[in-house]
Structures are given as C-alpha cells and as structure tokens.
PDB file of N, CA and C in Angstrom:
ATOM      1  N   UNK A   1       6.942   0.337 -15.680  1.00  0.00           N
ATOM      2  CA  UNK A   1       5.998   0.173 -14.598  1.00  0.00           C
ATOM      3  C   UNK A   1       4.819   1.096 -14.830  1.00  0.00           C
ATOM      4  N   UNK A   2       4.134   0.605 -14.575  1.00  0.00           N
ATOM      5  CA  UNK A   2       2.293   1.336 -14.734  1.00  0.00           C
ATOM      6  C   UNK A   2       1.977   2.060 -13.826  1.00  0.00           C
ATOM      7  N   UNK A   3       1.305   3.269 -13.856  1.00  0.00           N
ATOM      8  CA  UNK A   3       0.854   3.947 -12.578  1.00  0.00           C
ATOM      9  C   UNK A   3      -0.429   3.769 -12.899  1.00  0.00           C
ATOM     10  N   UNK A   4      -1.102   3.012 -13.470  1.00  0.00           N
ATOM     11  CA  UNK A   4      -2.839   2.941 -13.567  1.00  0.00           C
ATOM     12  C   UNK A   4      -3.297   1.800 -12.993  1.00  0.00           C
ATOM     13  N   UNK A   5      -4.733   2.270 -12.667  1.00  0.00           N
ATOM     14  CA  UNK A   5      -5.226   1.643 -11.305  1.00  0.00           C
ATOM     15  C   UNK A   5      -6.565   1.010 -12.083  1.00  0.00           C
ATOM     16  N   UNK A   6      -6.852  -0.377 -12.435  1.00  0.00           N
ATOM     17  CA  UNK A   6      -8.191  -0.369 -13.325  1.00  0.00           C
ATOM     18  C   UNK A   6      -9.622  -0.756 -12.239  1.00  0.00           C
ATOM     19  N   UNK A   7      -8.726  -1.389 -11.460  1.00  0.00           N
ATOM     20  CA  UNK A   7     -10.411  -1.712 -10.294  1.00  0.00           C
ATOM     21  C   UNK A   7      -9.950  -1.251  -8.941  1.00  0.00           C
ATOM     22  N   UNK A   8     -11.044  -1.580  -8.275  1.00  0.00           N
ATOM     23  CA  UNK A   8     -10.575  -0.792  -6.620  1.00  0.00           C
ATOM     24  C   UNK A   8     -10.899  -2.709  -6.289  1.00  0.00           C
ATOM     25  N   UNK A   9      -9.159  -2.559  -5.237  1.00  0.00           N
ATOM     26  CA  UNK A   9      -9.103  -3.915  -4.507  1.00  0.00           C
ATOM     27  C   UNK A   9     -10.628  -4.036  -3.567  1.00  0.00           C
ATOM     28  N   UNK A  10     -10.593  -4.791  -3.241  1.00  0.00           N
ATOM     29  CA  UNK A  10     -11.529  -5.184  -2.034  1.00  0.00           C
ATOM     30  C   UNK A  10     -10.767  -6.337  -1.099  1.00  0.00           C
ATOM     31  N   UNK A  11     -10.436  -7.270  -1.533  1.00  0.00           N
ATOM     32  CA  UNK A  11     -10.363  -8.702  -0.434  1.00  0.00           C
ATOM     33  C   UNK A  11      -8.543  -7.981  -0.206  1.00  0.00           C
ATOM     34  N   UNK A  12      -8.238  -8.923   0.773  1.00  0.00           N
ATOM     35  CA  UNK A  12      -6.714  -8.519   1.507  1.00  0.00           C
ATOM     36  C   UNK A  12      -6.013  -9.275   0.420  1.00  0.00           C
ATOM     37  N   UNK A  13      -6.029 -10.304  -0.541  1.00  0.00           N
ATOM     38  CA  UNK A  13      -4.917 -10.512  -1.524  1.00  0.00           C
ATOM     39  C   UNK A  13      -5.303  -9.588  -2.582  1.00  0.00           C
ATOM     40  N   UNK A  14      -6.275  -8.950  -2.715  1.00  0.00           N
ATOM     41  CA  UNK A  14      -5.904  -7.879  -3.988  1.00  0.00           C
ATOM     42  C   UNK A  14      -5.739  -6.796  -3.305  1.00  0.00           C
ATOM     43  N   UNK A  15      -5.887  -5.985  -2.247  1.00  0.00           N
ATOM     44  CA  UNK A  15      -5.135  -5.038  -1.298  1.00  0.00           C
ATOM     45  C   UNK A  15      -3.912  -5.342  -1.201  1.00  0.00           C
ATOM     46  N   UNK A  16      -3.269  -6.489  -1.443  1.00  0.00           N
ATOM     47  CA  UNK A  16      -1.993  -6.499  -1.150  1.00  0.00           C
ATOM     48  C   UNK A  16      -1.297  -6.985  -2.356  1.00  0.00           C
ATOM     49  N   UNK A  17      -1.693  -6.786  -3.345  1.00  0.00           N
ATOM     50  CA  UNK A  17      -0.797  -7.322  -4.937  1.00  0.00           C
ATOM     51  C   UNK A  17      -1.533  -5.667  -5.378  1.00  0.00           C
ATOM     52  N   UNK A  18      -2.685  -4.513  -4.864  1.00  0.00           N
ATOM     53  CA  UNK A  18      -2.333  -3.276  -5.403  1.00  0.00           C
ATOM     54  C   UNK A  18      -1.203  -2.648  -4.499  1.00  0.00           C
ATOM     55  N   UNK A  19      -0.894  -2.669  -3.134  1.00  0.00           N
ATOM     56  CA  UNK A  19       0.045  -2.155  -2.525  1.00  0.00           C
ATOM     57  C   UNK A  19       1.232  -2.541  -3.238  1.00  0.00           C
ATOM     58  N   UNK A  20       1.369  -3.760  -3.002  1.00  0.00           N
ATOM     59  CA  UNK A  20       2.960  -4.169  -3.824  1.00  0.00           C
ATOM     60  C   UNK A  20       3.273  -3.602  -5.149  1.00  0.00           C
ATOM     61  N   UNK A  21       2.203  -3.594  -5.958  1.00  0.00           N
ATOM     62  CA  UNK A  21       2.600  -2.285  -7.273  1.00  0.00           C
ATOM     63  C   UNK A  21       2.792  -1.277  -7.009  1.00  0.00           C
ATOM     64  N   UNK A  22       1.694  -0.653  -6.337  1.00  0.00           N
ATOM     65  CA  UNK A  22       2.496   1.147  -5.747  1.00  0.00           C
ATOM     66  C   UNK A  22       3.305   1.138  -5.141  1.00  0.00           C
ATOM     67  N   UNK A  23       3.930   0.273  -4.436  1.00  0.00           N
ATOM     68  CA  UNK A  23       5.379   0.379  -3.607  1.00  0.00           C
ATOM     69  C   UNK A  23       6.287   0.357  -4.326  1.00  0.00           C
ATOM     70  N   UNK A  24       6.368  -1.331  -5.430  1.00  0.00           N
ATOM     71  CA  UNK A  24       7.129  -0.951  -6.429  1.00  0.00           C
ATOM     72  C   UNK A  24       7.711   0.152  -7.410  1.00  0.00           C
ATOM     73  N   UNK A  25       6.273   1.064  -7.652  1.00  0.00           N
ATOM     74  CA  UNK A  25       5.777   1.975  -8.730  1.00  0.00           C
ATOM     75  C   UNK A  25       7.084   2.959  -8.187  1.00  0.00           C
ATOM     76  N   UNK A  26       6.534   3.754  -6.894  1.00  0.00           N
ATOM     77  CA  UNK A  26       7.228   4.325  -6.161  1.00  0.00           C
ATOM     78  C   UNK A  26       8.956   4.285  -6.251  1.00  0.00           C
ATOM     79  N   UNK A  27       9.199   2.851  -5.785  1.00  0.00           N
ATOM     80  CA  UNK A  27      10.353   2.437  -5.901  1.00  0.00           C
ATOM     81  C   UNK A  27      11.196   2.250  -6.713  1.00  0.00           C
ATOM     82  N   UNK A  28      10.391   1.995  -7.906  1.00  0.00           N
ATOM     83  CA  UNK A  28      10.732   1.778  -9.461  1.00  0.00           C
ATOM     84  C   UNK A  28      11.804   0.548  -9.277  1.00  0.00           C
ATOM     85  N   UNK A  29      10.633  -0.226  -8.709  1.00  0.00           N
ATOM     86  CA  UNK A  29      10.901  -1.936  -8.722  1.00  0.00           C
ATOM     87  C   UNK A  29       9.624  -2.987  -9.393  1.00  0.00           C
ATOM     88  N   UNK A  30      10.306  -4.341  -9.648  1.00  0.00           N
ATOM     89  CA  UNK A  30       8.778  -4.712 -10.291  1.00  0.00           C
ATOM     90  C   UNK A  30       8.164  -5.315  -8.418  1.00  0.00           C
ATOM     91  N   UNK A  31       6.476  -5.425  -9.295  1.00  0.00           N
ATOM     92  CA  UNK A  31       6.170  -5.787  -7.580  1.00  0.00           C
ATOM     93  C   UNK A  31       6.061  -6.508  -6.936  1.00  0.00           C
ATOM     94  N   UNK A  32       6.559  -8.000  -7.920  1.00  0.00           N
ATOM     95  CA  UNK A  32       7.216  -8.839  -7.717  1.00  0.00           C
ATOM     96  C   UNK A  32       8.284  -9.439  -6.704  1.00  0.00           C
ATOM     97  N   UNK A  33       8.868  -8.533  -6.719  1.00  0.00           N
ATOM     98  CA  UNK A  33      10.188  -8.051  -6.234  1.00  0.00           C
ATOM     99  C   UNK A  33      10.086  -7.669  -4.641  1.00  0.00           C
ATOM    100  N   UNK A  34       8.772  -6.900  -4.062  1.00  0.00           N
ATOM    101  CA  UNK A  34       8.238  -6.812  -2.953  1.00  0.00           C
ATOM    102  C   UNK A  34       8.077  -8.232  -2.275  1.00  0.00           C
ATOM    103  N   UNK A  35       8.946  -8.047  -1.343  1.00  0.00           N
ATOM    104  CA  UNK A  35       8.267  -9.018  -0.207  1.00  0.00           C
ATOM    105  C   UNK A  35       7.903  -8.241   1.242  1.00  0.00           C
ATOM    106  N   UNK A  36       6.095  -9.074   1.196  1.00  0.00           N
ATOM    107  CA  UNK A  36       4.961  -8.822   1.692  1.00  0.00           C
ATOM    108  C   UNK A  36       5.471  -8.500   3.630  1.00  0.00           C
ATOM    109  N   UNK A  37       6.532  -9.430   3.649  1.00  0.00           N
ATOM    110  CA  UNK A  37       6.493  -9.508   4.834  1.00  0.00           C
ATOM    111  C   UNK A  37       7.874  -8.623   5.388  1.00  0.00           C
ATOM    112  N   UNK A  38       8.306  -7.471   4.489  1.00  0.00           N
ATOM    113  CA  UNK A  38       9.703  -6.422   4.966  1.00  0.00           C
ATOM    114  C   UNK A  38       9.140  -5.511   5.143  1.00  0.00           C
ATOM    115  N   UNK A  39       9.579  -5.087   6.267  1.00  0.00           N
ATOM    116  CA  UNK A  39       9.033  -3.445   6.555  1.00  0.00           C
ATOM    117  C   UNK A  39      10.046  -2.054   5.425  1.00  0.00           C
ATOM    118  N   UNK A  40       8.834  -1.838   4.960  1.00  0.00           N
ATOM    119  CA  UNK A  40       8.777  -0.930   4.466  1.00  0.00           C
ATOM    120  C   UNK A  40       9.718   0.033   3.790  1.00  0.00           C
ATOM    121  N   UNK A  41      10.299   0.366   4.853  1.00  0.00           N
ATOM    122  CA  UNK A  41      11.612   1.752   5.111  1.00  0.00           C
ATOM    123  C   UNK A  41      13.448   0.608   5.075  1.00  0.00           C
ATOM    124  N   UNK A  42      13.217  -0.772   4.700  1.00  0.00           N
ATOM    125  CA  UNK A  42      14.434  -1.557   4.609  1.00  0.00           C
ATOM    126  C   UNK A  42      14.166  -1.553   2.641  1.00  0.00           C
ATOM    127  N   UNK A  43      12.997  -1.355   1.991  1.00  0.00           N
ATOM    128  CA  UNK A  43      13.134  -1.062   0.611  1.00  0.00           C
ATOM    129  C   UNK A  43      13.937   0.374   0.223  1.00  0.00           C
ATOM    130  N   UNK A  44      13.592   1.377   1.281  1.00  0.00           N
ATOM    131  CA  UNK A  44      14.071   2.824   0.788  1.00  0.00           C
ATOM    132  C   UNK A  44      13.143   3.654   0.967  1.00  0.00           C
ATOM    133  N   UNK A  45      11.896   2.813   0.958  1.00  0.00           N
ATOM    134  CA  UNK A  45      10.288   4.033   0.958  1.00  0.00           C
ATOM    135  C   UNK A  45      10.582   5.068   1.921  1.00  0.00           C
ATOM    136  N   UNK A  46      10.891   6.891   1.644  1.00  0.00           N
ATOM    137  CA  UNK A  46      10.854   7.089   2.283  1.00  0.00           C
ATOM    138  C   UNK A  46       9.631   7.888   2.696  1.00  0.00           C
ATOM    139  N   UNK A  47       9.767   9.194   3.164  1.00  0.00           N
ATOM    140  CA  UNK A  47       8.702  10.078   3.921  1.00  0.00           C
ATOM    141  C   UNK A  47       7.883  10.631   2.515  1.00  0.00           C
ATOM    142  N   UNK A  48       8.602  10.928   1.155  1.00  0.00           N
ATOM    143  CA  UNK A  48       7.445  11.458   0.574  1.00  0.00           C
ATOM    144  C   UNK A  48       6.793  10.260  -0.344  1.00  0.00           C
ATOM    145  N   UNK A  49       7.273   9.213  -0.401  1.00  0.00           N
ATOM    146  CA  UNK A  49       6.423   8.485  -0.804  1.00  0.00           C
ATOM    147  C   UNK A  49       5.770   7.584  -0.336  1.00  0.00           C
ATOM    148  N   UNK A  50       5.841   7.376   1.440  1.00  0.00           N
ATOM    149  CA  UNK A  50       4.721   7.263   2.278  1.00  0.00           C
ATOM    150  C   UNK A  50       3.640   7.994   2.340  1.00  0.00           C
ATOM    151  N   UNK A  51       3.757   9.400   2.054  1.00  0.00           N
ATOM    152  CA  UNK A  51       2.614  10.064   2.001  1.00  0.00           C
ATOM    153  C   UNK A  51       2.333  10.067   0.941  1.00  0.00           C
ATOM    154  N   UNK A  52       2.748   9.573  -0.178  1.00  0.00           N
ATOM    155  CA  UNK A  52       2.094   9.548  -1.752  1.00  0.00           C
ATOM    156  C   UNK A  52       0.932   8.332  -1.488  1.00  0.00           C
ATOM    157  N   UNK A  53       1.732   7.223  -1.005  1.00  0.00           N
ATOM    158  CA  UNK A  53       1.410   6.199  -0.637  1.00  0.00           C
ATOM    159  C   UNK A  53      -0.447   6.023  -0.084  1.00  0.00           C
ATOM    160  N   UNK A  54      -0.008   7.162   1.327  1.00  0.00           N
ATOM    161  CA  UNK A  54      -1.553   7.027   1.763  1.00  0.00           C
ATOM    162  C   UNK A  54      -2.699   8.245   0.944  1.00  0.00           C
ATOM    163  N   UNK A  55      -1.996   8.595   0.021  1.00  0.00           N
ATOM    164  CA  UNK A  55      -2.826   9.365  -0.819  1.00  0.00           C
ATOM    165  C   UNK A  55      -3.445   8.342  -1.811  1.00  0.00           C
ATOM    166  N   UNK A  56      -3.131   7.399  -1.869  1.00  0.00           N
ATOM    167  CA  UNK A  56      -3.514   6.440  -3.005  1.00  0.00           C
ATOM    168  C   UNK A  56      -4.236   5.771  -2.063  1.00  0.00           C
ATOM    169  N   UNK A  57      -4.184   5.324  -1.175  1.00  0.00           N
ATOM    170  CA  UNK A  57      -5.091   4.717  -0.536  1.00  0.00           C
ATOM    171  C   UNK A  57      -6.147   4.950  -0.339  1.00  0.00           C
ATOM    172  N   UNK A  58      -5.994   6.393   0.000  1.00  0.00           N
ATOM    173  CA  UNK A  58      -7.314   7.122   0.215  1.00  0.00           C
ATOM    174  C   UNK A  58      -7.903   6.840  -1.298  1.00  0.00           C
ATOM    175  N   UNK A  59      -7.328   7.605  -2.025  1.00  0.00           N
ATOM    176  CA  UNK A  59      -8.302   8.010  -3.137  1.00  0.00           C
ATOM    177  C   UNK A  59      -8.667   6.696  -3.987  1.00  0.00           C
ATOM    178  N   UNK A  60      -8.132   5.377  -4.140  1.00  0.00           N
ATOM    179  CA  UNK A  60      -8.582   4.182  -4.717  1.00  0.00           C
ATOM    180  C   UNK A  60      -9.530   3.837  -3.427  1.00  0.00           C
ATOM    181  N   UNK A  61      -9.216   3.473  -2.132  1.00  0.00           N
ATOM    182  CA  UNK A  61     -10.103   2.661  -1.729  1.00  0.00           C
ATOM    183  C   UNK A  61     -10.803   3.203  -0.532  1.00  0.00           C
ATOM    184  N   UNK A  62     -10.991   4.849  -0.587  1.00  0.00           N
ATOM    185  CA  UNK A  62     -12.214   5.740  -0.128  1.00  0.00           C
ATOM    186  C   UNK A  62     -11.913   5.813   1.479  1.00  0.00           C
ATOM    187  N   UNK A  63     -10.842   5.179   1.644  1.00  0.00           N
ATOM    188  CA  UNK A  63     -10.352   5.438   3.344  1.00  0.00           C
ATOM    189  C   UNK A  63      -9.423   6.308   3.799  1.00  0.00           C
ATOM    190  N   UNK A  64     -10.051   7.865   4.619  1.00  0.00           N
ATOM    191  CA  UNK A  64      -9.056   8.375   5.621  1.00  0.00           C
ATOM    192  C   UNK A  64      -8.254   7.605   5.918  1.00  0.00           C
ATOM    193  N   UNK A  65      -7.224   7.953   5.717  1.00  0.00           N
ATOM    194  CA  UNK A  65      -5.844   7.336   6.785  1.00  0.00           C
ATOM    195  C   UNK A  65      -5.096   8.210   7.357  1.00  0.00           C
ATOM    196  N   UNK A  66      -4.624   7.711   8.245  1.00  0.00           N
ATOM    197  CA  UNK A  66      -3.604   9.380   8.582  1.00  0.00           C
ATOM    198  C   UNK A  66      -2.103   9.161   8.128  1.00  0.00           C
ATOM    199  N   UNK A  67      -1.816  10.021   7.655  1.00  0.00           N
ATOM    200  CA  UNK A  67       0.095  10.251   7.094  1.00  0.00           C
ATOM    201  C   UNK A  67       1.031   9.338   7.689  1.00  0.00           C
ATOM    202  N   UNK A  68       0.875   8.830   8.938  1.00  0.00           N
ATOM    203  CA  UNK A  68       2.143   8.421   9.830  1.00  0.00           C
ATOM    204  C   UNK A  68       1.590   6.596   9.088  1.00  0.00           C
ATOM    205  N   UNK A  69       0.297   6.266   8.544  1.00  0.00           N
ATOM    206  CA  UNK A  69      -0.183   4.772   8.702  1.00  0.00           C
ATOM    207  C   UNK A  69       0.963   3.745   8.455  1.00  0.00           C
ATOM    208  N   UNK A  70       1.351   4.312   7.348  1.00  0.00           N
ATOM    209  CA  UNK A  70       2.924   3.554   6.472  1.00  0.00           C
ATOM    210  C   UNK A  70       3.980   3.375   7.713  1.00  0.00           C
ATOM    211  N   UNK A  71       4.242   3.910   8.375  1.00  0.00           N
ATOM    212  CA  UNK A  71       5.389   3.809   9.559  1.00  0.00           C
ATOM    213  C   UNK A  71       4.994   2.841  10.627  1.00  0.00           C
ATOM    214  N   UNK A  72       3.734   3.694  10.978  1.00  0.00           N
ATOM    215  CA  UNK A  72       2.705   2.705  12.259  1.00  0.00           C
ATOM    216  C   UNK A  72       2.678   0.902  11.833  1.00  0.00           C
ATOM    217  N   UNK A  73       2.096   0.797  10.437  1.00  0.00           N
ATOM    218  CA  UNK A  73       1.229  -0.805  10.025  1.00  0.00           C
ATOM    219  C   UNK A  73       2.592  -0.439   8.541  1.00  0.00           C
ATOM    220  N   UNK A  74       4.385  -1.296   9.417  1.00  0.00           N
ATOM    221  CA  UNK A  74       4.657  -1.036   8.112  1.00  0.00           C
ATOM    222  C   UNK A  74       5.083  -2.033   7.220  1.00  0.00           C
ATOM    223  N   UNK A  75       4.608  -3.040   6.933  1.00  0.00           N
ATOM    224  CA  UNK A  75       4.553  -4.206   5.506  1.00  0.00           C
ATOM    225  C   UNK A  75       3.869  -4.174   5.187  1.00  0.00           C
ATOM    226  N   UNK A  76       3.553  -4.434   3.823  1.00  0.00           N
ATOM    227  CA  UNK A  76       3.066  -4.935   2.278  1.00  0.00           C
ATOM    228  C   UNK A  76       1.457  -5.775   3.665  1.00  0.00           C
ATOM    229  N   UNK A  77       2.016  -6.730   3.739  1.00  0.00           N
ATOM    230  CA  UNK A  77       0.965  -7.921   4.581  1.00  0.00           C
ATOM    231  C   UNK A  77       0.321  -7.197   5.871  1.00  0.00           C
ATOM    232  N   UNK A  78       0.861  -6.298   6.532  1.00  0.00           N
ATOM    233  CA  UNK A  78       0.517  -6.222   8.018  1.00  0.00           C
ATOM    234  C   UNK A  78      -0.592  -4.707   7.222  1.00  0.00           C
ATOM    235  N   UNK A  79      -0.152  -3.949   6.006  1.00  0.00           N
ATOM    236  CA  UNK A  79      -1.202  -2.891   6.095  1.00  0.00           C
ATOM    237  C   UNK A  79      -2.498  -3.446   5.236  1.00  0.00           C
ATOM    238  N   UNK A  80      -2.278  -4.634   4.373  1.00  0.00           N
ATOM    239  CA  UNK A  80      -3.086  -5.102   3.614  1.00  0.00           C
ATOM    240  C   UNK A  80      -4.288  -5.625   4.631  1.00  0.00           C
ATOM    241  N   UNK A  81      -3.784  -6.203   5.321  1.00  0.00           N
ATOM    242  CA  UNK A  81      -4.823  -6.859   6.623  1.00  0.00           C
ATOM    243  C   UNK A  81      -5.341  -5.783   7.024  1.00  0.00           C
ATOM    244  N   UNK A  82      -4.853  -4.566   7.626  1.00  0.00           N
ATOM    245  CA  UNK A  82      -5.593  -3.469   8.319  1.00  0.00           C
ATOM    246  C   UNK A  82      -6.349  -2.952   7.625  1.00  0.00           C
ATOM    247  N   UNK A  83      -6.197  -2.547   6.167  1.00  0.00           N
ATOM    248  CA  UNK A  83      -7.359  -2.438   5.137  1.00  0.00           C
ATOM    249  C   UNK A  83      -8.236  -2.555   5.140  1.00  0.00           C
ATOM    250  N   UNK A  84      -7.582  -4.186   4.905  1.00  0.00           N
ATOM    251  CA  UNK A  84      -8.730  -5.026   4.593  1.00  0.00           C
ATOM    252  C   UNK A  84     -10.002  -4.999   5.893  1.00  0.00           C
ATOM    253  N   UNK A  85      -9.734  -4.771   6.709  1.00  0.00           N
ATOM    254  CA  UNK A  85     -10.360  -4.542   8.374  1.00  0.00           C
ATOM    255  C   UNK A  85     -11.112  -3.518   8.252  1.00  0.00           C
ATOM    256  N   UNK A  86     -10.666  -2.188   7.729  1.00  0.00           N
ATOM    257  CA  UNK A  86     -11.084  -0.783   7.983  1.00  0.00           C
ATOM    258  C   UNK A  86     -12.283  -1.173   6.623  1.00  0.00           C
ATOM    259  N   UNK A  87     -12.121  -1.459   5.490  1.00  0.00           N
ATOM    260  CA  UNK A  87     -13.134  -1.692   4.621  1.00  0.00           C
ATOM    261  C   UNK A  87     -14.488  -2.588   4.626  1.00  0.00           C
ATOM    262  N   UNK A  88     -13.959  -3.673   5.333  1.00  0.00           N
ATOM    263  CA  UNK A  88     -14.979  -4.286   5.723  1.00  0.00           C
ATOM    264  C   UNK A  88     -15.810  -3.666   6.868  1.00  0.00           C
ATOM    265  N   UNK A  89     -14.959  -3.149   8.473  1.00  0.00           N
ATOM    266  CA  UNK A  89     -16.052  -2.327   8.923  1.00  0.00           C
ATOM    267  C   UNK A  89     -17.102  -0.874   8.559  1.00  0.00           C
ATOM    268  N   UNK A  90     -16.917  -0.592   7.220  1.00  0.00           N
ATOM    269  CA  UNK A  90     -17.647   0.538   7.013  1.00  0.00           C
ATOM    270  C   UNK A  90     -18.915  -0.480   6.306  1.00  0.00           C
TER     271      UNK A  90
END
C-alpha cells in the first residue's frame, strides 16, 4: 500500500477514492475493500488514526478540521460530501 499523495482531490468522487486509500493505508487494507457507506470505527479506525486521518486532510486539501470530524461525519461517503461542501465554500 502507498502512502503517496500525487494530486489534491477536488470533486466528492476523488475526495472519496483519496479517503478510501488513507483509511485503507491506515488500516493496511486495499481501498477497495472500503465500503463508502460503514462507519468508520466498525473497520477498527481508531482514535490515533482518526487524528492521523484529519491531519491529512488538512495538509492535502488546506482545510482546518477539528480532531473529533472522523467520529462526528463518520463514512468514507458522508465525510467526502462534507468536504466536498467545505471546499467549494471557500
């Protein structure tokens, strides 16, 4: 599994096929294997790689988030949409 990141997503299906790799990554699953629509914490994700999690977020796609986001908005699909929301309003 790859931890390299070559473009920054923009639209909510590439926000949500880069989430599903870092979840995987994390998980050391392929991301494939992610389905979009399970919350989160039924894969295993736990507390430190939720916060790894919104560290990548931040730093690929330039958005504050706060630590708890992964728990609050928690599927593959439901945080890809909120993203995708928070990016388009800036």
């Amino acid at each position: 599994m790859s931890d390299t990141i070559t473009a920054t997503p923009q639209t909510p299906a590439e926000i949500r096929d880069w989430l599903a790799q870092r979840v995987g990554y994390y998980l050391e699953r392929p991301a494939a294997d992610i389905d979009g629509s399970v919350p989160l914490t039924q894969y295993g994700l736990d507390s430190v790689y939720a916060f790894a999690l919104c560290g990548d977020i931040e730093d690929t796609l330039d958005l504050p988030v706060d630590p708890t986001l992964v728990w609050d908005v928690d599927t593959v699909d439901a945080l890809s949409a909120h993203l995708a929301e928070l990016i388009a309003a800036r």
